[in-house]
Protein backbone atom coordinates (compact mmCIF):
# COMPACT_ATOMS: atom_id res chain seq x y z
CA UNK A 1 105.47 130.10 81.26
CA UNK A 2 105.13 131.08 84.60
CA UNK A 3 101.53 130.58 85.94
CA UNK A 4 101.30 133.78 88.07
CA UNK A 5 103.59 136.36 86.00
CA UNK A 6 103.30 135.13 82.59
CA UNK A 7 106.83 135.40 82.13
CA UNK A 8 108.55 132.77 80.15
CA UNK A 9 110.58 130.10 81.80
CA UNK A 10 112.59 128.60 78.79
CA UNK A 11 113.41 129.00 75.40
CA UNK A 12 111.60 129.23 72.60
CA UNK A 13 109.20 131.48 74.53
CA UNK A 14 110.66 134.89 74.96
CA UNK A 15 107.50 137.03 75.58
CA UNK A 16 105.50 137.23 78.30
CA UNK A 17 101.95 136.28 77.74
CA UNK A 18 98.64 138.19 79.63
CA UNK A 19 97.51 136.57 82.52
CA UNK A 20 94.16 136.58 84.40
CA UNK A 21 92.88 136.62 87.67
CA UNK A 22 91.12 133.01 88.33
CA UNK A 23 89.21 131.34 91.47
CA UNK A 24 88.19 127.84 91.60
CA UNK A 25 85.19 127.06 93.12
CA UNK A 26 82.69 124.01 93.97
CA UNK A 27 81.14 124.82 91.72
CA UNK A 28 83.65 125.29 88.95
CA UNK A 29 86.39 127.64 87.67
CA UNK A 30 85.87 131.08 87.54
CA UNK A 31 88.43 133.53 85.16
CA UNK A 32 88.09 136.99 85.32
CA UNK A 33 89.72 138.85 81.96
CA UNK A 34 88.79 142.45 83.32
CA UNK A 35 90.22 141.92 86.95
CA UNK A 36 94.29 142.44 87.24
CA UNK A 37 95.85 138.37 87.91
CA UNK A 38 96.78 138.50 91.71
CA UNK A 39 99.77 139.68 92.71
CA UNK A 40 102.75 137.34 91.63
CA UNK A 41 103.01 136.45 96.24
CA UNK A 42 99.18 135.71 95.96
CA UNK A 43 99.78 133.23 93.25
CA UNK A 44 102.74 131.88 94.87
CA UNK A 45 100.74 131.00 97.93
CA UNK A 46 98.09 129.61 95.53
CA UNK A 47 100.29 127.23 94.03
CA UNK A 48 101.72 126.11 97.11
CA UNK A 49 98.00 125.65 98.57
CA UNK A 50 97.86 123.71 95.55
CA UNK A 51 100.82 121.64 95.47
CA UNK A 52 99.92 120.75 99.33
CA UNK A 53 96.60 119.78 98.09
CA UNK A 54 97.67 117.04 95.68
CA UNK A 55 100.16 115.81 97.59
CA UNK A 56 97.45 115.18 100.45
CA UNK A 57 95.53 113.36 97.36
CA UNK A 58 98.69 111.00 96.81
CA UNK A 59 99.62 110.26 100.34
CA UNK A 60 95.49 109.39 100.58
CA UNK A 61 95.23 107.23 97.37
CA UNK A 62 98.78 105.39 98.29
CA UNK A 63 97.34 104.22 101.91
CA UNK A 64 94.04 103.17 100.29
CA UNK A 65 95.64 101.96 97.68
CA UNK A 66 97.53 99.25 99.34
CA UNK A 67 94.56 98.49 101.39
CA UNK A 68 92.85 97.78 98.59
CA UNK A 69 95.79 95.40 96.67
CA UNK A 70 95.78 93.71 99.98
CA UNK A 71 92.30 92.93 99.94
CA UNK A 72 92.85 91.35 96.50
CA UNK A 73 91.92 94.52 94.06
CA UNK A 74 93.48 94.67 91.14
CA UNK A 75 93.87 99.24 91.02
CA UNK A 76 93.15 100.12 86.95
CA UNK A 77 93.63 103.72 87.28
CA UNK A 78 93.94 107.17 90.03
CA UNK A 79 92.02 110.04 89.36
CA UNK A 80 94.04 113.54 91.31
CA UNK A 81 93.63 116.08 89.14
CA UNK A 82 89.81 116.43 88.16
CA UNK A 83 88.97 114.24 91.55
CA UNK A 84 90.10 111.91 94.00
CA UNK A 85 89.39 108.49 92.75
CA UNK A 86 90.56 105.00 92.67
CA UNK A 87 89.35 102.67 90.05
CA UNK A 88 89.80 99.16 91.06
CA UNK A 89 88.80 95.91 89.93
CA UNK A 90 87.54 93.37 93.10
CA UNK A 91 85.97 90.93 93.78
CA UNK A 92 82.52 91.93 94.71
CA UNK A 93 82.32 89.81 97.86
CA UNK A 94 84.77 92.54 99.22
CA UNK A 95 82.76 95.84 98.74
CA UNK A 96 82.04 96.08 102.68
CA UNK A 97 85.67 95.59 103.16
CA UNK A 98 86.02 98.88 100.74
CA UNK A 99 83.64 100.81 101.81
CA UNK A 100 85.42 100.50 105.60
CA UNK A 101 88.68 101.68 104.08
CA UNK A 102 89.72 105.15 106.24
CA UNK A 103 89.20 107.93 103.48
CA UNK A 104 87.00 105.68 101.05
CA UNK A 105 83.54 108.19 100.58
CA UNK A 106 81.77 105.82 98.34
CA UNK A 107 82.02 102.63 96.15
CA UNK A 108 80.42 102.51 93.15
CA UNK A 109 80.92 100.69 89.85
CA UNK A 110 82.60 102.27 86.79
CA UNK A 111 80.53 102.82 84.01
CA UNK A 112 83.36 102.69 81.80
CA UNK A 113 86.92 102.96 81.70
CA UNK A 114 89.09 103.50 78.97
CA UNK A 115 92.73 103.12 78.70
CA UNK A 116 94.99 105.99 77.70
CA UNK A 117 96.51 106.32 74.19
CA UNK A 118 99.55 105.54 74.25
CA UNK A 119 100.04 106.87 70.21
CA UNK A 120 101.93 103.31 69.46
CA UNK A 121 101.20 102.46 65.75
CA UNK A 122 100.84 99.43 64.27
């Protein structure tokens, strides 16, 4: 389906489905069921805003990314969609060297990190 018009965009869908008008803020997503969605241009403009935005988060997480590998880190996972996050495993020895990467915010250990399923069987 298409995001902003609810029109479908391949088969088997052949109905549009309602859409509402939603705004993401800092302090979480807001969706509005009574409001009219934005105006399909609006959206458009959204999604591009959007698009630009995680592209910014790749180019960012590739440069600190090799930083990191050359320092010796081992990277276990990237966080863009909820976040903007590298999970690495280093040596601890090189923490200052992190923290100085352009871009890095803050170091801090993982509290836990689980690999995705990958629905294999056994």
């Amino acid at each position: 389906f298409d995001l902003a018009t609810g029109k479908p965009t391949r088969m088997p869908a052949t109905s549009a489905i309602r859409t509402f008008a939603v705004e993401v803020r800092t302090d979480g997503i807001y969706v509005s069921p009574d409001e009219p969605p934005a105006e399909p241009e609006a959206a458009a403009v959204a999604a591009s805003a959007a698009a630009r935005q995680r592209e910014r988060v790749a180019s960012q997480q590739d440069r600190v990314g090799e930083t990191l590998a050359r320092l010796g880190g081992i990277e276990l996972a990237r966080i863009r969609a909820n976040g903007n996050a590298i999970a690495v495993r280093i040596d601890s020895t090189r923490l200052d060297a992190v923290r100085a990467i352009e871009g890095v915010k803050s170091v801090r250990p993982a509290r836990s990190l689980h690999p995705p399923q990958t629905g294999g069987g056994t």
